[in-house]
N, C-alpha and C. Protein backbone atom coordinates (compact mmCIF):
# COMPACT_ATOMS: atom_id res chain seq x y z
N UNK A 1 17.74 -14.57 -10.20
CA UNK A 1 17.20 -15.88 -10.58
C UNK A 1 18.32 -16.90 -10.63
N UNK A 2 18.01 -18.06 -9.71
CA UNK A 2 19.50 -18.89 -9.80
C UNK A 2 18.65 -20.08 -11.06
N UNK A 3 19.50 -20.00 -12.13
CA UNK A 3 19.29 -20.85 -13.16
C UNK A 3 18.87 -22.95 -12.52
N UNK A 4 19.89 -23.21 -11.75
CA UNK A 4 20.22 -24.19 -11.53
C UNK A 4 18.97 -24.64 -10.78
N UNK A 5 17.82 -24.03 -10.02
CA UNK A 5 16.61 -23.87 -9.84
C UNK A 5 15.37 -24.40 -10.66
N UNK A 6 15.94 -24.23 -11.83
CA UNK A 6 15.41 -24.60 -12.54
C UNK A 6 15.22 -25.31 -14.11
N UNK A 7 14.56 -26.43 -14.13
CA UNK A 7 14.77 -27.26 -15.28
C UNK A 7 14.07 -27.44 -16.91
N UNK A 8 14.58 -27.06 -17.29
CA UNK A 8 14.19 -26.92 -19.07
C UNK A 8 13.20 -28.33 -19.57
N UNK A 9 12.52 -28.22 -20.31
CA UNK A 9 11.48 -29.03 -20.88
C UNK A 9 11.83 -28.91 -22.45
N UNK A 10 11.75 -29.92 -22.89
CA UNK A 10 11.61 -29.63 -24.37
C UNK A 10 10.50 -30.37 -24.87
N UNK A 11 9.30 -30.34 -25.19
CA UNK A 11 8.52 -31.24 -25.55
C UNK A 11 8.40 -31.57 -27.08
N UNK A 12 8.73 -32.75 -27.53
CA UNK A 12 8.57 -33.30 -28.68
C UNK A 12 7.99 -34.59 -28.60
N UNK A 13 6.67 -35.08 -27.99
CA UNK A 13 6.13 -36.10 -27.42
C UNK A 13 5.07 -36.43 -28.56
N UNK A 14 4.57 -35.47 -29.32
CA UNK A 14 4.13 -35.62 -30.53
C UNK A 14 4.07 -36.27 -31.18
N UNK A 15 2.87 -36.47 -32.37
CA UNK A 15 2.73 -37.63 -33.30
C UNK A 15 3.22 -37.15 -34.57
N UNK A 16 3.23 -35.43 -34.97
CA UNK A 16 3.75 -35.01 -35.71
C UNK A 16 2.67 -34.72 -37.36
N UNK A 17 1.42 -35.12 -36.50
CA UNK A 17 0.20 -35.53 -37.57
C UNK A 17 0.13 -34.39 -38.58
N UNK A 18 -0.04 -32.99 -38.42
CA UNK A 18 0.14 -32.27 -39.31
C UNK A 18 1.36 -31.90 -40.27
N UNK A 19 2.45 -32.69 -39.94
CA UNK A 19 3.68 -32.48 -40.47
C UNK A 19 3.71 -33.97 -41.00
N UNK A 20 2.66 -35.12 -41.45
CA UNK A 20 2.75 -36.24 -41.95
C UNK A 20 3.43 -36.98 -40.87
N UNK A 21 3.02 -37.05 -40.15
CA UNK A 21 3.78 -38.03 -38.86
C UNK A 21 4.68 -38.16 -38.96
N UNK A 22 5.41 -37.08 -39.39
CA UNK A 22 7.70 -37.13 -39.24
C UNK A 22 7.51 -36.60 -37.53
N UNK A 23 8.75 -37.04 -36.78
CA UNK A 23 9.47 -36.17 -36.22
C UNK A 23 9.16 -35.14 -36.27
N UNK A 24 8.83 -33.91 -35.62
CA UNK A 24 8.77 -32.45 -35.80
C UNK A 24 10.64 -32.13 -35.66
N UNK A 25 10.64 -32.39 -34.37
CA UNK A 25 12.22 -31.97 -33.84
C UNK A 25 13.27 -32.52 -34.43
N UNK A 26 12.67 -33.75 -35.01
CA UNK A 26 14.15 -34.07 -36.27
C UNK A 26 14.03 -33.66 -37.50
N UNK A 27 12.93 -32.67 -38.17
CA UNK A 27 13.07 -32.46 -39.59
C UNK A 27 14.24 -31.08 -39.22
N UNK A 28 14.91 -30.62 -40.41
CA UNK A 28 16.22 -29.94 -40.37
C UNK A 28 15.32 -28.36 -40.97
N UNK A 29 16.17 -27.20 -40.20
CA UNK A 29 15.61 -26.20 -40.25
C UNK A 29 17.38 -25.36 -40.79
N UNK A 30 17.57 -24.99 -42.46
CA UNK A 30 19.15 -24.48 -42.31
C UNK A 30 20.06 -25.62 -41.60
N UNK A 31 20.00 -27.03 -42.28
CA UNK A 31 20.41 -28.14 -42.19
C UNK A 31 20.86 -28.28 -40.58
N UNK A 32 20.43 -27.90 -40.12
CA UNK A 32 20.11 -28.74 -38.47
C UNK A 32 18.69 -28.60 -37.90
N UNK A 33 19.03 -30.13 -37.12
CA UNK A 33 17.81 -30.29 -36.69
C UNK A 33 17.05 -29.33 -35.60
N UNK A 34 15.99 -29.04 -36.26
CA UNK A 34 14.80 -28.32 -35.49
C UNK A 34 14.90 -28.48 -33.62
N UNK A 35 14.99 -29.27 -33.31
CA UNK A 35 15.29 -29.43 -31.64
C UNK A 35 16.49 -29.13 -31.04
N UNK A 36 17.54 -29.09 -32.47
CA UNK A 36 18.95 -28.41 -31.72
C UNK A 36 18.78 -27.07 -31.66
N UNK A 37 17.72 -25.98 -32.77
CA UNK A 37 17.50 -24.86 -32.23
C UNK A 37 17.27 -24.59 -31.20
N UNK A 38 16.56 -25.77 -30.50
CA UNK A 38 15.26 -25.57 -29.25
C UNK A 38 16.54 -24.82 -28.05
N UNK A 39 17.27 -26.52 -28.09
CA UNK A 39 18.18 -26.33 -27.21
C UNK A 39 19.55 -25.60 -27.46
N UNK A 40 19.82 -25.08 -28.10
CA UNK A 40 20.77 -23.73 -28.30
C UNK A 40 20.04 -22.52 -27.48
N UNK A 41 18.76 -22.46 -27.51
CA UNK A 41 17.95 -21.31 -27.13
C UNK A 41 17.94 -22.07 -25.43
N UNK A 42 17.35 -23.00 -25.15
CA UNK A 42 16.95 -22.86 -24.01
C UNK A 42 18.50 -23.31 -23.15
N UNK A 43 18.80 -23.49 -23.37
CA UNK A 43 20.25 -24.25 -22.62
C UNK A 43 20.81 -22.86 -21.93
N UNK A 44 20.90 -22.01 -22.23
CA UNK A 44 21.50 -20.66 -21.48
C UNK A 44 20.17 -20.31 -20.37
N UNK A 45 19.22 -20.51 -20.51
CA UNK A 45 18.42 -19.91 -19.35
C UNK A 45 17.97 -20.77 -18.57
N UNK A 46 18.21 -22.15 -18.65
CA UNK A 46 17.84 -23.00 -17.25
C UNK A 46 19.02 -24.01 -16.90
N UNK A 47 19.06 -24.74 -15.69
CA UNK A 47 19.49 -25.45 -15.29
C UNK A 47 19.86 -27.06 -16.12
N UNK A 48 19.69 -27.85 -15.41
CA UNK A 48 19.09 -29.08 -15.80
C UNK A 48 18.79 -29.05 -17.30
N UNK A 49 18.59 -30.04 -18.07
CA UNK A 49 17.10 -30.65 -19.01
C UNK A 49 16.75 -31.58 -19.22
N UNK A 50 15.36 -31.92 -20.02
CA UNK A 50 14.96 -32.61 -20.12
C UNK A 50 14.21 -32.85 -21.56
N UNK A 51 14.52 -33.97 -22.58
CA UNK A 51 13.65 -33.71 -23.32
C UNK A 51 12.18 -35.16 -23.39
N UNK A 52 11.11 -34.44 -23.82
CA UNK A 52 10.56 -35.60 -23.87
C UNK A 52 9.84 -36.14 -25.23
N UNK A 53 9.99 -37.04 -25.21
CA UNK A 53 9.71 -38.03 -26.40
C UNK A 53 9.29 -39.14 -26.36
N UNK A 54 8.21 -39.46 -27.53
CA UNK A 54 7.42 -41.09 -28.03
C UNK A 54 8.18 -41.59 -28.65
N UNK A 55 8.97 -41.34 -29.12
CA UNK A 55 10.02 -42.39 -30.70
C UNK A 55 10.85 -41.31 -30.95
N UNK A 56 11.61 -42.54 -31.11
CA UNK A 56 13.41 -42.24 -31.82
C UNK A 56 13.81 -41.41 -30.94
N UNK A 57 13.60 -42.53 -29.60
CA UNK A 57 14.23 -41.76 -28.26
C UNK A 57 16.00 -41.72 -28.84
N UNK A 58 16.35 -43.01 -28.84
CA UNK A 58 17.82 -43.08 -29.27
C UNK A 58 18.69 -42.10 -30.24
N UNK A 59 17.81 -41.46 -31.39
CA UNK A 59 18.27 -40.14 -32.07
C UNK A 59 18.23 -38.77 -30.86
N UNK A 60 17.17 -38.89 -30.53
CA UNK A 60 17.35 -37.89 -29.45
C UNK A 60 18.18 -37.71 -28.48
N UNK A 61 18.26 -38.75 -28.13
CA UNK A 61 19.43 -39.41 -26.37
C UNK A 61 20.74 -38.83 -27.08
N UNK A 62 20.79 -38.47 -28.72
CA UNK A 62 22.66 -38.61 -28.96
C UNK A 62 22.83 -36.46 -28.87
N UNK A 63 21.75 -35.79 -28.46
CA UNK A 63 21.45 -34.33 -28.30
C UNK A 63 22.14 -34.29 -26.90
N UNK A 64 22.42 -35.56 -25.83
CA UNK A 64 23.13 -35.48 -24.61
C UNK A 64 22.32 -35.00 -23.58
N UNK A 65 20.55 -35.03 -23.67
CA UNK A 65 19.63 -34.85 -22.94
C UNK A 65 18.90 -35.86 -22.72
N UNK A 66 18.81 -36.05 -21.08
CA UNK A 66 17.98 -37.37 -20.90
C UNK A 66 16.82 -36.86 -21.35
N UNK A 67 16.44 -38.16 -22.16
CA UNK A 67 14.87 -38.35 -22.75
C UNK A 67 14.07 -39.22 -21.74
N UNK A 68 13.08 -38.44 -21.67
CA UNK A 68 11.42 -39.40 -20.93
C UNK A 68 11.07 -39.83 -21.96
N UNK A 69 9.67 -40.42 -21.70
CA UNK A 69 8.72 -41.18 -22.78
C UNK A 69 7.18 -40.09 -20.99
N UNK A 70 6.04 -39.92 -21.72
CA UNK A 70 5.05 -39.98 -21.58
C UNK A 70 4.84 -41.17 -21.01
N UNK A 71 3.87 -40.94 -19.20
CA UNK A 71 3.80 -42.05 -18.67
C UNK A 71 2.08 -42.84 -18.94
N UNK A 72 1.66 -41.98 -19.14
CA UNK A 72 0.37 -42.15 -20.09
C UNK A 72 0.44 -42.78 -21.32
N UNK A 73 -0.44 -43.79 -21.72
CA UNK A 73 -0.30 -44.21 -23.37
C UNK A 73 -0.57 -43.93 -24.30
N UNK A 74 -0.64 -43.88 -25.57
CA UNK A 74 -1.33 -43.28 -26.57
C UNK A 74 -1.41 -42.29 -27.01
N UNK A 75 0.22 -41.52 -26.72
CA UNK A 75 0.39 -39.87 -27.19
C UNK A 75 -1.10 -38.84 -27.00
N UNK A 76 -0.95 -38.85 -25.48
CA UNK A 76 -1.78 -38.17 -24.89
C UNK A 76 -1.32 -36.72 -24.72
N UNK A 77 -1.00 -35.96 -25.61
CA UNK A 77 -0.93 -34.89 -25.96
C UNK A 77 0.22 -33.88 -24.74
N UNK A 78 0.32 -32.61 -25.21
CA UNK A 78 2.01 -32.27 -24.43
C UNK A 78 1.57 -31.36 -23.24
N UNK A 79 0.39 -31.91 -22.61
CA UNK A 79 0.14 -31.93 -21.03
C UNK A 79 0.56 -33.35 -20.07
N UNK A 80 0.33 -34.74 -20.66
CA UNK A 80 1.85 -35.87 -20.76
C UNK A 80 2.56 -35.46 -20.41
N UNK A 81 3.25 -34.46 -21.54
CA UNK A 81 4.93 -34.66 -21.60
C UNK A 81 5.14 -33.56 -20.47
N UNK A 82 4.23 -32.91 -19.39
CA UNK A 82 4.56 -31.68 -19.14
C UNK A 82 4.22 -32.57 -17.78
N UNK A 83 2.89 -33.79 -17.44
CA UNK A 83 3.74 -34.38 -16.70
C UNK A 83 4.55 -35.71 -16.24
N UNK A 84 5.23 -35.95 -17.91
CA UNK A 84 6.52 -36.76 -17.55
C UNK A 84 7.65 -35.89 -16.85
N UNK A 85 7.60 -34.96 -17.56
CA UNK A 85 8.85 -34.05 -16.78
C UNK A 85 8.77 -33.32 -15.12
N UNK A 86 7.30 -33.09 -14.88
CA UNK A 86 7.05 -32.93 -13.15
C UNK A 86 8.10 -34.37 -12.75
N UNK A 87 7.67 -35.32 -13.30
CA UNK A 87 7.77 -36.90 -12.47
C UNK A 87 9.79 -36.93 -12.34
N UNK A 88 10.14 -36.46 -13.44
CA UNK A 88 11.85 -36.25 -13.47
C UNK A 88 12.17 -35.02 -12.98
N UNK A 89 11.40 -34.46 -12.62
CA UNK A 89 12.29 -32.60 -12.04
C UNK A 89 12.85 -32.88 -10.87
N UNK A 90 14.02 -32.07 -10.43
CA UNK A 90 14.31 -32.59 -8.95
C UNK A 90 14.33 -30.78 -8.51
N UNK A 91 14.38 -30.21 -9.44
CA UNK A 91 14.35 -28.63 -9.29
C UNK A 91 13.27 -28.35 -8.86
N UNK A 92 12.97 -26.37 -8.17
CA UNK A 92 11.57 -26.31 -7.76
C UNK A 92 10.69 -26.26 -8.61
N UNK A 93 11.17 -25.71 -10.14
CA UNK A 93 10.39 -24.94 -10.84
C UNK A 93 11.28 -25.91 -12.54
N UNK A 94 9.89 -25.55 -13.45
CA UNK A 94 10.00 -25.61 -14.85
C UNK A 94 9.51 -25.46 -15.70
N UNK A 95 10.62 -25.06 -16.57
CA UNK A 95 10.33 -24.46 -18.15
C UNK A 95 9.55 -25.27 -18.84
N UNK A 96 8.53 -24.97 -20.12
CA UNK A 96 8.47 -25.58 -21.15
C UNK A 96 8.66 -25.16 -22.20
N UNK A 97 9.20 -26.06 -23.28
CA UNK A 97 9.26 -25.37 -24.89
C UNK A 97 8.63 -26.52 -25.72
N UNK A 98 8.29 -25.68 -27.03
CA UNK A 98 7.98 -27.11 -27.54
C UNK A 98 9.34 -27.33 -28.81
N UNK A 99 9.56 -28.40 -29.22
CA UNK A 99 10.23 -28.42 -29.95
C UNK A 99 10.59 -27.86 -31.66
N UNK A 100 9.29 -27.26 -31.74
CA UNK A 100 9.41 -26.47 -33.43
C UNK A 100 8.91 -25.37 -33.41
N UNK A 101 9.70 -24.36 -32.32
CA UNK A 101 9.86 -23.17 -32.14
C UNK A 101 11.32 -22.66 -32.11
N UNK A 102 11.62 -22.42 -32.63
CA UNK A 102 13.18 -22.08 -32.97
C UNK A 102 13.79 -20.77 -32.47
N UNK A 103 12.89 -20.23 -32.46
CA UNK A 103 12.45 -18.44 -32.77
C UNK A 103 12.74 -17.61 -31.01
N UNK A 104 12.11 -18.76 -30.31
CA UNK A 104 11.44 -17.83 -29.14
C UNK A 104 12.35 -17.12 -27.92
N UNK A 105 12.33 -16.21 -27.38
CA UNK A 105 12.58 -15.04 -26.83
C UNK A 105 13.82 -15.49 -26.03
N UNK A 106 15.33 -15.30 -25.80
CA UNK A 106 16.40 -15.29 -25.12
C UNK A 106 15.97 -14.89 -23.56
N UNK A 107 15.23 -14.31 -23.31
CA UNK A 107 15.01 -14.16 -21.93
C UNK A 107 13.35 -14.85 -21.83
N UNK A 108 13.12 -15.47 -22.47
CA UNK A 108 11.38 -16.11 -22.10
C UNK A 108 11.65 -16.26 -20.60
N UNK A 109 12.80 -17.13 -19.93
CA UNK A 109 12.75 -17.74 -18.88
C UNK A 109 12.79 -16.96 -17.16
N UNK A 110 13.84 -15.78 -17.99
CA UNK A 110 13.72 -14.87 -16.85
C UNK A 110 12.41 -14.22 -16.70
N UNK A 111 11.87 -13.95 -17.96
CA UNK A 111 10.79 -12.75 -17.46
C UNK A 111 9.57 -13.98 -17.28
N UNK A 112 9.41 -15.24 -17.13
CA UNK A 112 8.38 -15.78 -16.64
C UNK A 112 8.64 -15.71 -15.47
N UNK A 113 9.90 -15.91 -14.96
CA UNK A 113 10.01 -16.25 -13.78
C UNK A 113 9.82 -14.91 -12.69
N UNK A 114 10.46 -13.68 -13.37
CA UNK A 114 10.25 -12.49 -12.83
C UNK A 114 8.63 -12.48 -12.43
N UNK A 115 7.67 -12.81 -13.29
CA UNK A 115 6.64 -12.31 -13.27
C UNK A 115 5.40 -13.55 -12.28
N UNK A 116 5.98 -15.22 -12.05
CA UNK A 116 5.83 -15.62 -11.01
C UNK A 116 6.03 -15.21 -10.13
N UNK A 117 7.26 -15.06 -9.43
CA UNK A 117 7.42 -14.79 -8.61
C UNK A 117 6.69 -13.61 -7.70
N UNK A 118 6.60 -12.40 -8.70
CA UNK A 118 5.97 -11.50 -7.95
C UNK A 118 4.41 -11.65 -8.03
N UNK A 119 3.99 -12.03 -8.40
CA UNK A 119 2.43 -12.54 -8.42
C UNK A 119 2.05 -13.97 -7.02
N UNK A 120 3.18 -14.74 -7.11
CA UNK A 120 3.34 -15.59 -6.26
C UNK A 120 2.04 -16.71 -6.73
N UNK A 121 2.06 -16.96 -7.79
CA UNK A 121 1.38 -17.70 -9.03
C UNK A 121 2.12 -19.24 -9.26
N UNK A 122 1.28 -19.99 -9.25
CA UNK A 122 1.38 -21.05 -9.55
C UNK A 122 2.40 -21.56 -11.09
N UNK A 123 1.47 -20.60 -12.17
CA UNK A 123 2.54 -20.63 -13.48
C UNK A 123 2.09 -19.56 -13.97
N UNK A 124 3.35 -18.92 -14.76
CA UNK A 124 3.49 -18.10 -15.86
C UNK A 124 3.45 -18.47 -17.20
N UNK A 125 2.49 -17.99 -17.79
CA UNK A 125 2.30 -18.45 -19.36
C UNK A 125 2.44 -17.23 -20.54
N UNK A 126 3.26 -17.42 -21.28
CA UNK A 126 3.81 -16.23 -22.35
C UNK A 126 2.12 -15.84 -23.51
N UNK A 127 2.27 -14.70 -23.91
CA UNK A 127 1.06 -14.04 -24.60
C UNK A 127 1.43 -13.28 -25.07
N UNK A 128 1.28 -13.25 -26.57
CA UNK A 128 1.36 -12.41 -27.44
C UNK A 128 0.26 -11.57 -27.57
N UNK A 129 0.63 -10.31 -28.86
CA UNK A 129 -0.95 -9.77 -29.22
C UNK A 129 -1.94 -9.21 -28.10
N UNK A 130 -2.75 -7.94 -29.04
CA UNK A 130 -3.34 -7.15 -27.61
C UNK A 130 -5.22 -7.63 -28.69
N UNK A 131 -5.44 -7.86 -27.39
CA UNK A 131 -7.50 -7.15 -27.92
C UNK A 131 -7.58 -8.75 -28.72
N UNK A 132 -8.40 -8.48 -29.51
CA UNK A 132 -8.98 -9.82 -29.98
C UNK A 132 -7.45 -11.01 -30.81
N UNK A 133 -6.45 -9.75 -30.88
CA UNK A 133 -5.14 -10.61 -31.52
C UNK A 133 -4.37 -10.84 -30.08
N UNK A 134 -4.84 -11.14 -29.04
CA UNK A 134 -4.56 -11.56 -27.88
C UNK A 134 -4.18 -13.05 -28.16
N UNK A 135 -3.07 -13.79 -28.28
CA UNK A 135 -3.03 -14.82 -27.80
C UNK A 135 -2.10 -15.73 -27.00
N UNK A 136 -2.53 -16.95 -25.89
CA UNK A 136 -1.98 -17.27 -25.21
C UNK A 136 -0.87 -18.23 -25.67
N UNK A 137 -0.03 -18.66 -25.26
CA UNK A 137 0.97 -19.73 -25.70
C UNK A 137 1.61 -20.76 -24.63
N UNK A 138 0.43 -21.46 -24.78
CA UNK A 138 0.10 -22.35 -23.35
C UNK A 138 1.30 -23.28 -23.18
N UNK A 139 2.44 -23.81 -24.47
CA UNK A 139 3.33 -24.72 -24.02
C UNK A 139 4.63 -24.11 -23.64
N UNK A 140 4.72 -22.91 -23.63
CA UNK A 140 5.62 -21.99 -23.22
C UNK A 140 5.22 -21.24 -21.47
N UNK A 141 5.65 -22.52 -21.01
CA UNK A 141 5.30 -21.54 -19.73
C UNK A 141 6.13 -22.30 -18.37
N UNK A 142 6.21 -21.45 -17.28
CA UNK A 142 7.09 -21.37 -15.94
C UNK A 142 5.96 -22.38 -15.35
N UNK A 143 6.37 -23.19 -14.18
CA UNK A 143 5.22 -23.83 -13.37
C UNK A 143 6.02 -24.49 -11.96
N UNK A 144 5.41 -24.18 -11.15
CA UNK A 144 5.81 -25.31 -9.98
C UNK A 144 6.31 -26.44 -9.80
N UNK A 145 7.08 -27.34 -9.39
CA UNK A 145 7.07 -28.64 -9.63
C UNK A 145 6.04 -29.77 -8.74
N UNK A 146 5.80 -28.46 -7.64
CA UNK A 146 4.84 -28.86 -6.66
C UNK A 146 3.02 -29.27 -7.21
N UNK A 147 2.66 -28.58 -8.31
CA UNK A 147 2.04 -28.78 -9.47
C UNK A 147 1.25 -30.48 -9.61
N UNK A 148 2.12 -30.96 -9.40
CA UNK A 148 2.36 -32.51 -9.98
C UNK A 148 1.15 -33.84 -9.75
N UNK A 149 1.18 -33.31 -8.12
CA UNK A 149 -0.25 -34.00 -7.60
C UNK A 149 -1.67 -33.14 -8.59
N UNK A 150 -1.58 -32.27 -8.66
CA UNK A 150 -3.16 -31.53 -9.09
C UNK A 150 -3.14 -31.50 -10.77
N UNK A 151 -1.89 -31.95 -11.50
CA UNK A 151 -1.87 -32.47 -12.52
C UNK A 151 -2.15 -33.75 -13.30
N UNK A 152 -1.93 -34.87 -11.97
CA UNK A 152 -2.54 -36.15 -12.06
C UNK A 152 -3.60 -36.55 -12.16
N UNK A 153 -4.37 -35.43 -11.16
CA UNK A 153 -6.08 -35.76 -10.70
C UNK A 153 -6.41 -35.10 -12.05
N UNK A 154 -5.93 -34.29 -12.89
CA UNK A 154 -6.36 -33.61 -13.79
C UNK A 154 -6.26 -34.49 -15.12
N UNK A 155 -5.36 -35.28 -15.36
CA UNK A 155 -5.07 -36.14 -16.01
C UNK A 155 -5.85 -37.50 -16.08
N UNK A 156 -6.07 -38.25 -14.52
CA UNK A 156 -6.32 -39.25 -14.45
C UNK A 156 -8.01 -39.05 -15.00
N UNK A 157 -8.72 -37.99 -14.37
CA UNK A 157 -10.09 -37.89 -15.10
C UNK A 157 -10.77 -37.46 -16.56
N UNK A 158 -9.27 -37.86 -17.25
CA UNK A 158 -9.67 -37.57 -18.86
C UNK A 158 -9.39 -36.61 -19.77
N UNK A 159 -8.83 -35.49 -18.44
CA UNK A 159 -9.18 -33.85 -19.07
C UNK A 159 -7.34 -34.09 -19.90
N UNK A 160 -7.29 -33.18 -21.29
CA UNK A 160 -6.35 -32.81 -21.94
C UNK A 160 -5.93 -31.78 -22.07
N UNK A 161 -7.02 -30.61 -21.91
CA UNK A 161 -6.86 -29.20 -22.27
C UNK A 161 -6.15 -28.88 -21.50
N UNK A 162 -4.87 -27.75 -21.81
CA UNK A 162 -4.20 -26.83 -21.11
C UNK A 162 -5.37 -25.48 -20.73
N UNK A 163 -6.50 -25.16 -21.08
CA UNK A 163 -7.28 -23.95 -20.93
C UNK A 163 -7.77 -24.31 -19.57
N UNK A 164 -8.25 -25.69 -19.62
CA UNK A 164 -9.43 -25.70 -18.67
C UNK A 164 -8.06 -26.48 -17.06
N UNK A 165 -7.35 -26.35 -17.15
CA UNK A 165 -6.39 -27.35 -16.30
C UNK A 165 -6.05 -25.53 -16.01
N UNK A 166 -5.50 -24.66 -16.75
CA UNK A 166 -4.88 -23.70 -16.19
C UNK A 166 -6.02 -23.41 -15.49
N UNK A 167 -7.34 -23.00 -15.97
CA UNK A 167 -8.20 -22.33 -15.12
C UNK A 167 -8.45 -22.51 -13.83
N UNK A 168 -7.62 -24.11 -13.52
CA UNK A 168 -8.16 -24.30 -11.95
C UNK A 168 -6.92 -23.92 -11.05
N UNK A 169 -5.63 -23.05 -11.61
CA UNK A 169 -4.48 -22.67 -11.19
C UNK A 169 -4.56 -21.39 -11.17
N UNK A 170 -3.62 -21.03 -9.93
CA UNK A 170 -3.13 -19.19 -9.83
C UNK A 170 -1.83 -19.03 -11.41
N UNK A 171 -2.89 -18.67 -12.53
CA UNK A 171 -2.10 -18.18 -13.21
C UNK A 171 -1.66 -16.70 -13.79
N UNK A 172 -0.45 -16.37 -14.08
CA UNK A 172 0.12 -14.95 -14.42
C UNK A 172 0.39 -14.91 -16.08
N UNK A 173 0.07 -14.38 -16.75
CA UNK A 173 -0.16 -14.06 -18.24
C UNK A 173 1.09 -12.95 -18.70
N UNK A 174 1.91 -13.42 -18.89
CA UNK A 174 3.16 -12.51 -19.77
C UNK A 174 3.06 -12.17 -21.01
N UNK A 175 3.10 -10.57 -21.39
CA UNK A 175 2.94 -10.38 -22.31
C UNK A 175 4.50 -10.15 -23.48
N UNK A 176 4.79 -11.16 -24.17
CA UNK A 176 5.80 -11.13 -24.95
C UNK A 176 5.59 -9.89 -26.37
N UNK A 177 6.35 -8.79 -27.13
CA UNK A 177 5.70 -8.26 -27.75
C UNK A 177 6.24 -9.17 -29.07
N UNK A 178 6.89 -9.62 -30.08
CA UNK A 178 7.73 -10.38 -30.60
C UNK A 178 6.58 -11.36 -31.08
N UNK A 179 5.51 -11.10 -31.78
CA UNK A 179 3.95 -12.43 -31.90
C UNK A 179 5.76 -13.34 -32.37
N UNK A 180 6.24 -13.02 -33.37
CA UNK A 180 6.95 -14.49 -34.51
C UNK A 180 8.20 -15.29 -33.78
N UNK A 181 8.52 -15.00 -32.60
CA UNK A 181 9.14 -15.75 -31.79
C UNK A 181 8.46 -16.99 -31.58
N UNK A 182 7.09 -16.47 -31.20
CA UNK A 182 6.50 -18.25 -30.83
C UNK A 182 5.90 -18.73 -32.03
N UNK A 183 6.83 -18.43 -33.19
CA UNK A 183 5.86 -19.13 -34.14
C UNK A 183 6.64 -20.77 -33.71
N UNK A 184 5.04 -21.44 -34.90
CA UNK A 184 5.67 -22.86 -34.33
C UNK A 184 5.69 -23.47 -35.85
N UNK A 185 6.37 -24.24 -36.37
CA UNK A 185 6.49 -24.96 -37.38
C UNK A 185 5.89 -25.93 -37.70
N UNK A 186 4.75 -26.12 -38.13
CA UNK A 186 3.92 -27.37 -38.28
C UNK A 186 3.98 -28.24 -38.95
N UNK A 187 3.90 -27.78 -40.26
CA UNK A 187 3.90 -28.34 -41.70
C UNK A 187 4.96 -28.58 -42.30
N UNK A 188 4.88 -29.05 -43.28
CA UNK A 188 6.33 -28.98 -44.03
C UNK A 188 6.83 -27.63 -44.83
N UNK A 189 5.43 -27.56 -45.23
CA UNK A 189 5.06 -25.73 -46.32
C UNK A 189 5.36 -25.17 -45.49
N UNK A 190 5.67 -25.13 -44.06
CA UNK A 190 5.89 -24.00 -43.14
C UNK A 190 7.21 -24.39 -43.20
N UNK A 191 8.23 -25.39 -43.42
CA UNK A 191 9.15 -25.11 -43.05
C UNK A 191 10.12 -25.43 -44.38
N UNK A 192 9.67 -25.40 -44.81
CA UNK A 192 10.33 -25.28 -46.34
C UNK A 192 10.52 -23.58 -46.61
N UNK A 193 9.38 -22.85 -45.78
CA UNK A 193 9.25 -21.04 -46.07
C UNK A 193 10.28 -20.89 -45.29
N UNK A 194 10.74 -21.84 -43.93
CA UNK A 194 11.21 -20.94 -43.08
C UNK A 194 12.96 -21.05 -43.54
N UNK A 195 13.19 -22.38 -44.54
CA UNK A 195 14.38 -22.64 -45.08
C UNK A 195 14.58 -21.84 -46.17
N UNK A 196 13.96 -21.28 -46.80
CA UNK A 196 13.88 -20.18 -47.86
C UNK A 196 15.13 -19.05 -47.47
């Protein structure tokens, strides 16, 4: 896998509504900020990055990652930000993370990509949990950059869901075993436990 292939996402495009409309990626997790976890983690397995963001681009910009903004208005949720970053990729392929996951897997990137590739799949999306504790983890995932056109038409007609947008793609389902890697930090009570 040549890294340089491929470009890292960080999505923090968010309103932050369940966390009282802070920042997710700037509240401090073990007195640094939550998005410098992101990128400590993802910075070894891709190329390039990118982060994207609605506000307090300028706190972000000083992380030394060009920041997007969502070309859509109205914090249209982190299928936006997934494609502001198609619109900046110059790579074939890219990562996503979201920004208040701290946790998640040192090789997420290889074994999505392992598992594109040989499927010859449009995107790879990480999954925890077996049987009814099956679940998917739709902002964690490998994708085309070629993607971009069939993301627009998907966009421009209203649709938000990552379920119903994957369904119209060749997708490959990775099973991560690790459920608390993708935990995600929502709240504050969640992250006050996780500063404990």
């Amino acid at each position: 896998m040549d890294t340089n292939q491929i470009t890292g996402l960080i999505l923090a495009g968010g309103r932050g509504t369940r966390m009282g409309t802070v920042d997710k990626g700037l509240q401090t997790l073990h007195d640094t900020p939550l998005v410098s976890h992101v990128i400590d983690r993802l910075a070894p397995q891709v190329g390039p990055m990118l982060l994207n963001a609605n506000q307090n681009q300028d706190v972000y910009a000083q992380f030394g990652i060009h920041v997007i903004a969502d070309s859509l208005q109205g914090f249209a949720g982190p299928l936006a930000g997934v494609q502001a970053g198609l619109e900046h990729c110059k790579t074939e392929f890219m990562a996503t993370v979201p920004c208040d996951s701290p946790y998640f897997p040192d090789n997420l990137v290889s074994t999505l990509y392992q598992a594109l590739n040989e499927r010859e799949a449009d995107l790879a999306v990480a999954v925890t949990g077996e049987g009814e504790q099956r679940q998917q983890h739709p902002v964690f995932c490998l994708l085309r950059r070629s993607l971009l056109p069939h993301l627009n038409n998907y966009l421009r007609e209203g649709n938000r869901k990552f379920a119903l947008w994957y369904a119209s793609l060749l997708v490959v389902e990775v099973h991560f075993e690790d459920e608390r890697a993708f935990l995600n930090i929502n709240t504050l009570d969640e992250l006050r436990q996780q500063n404990q």
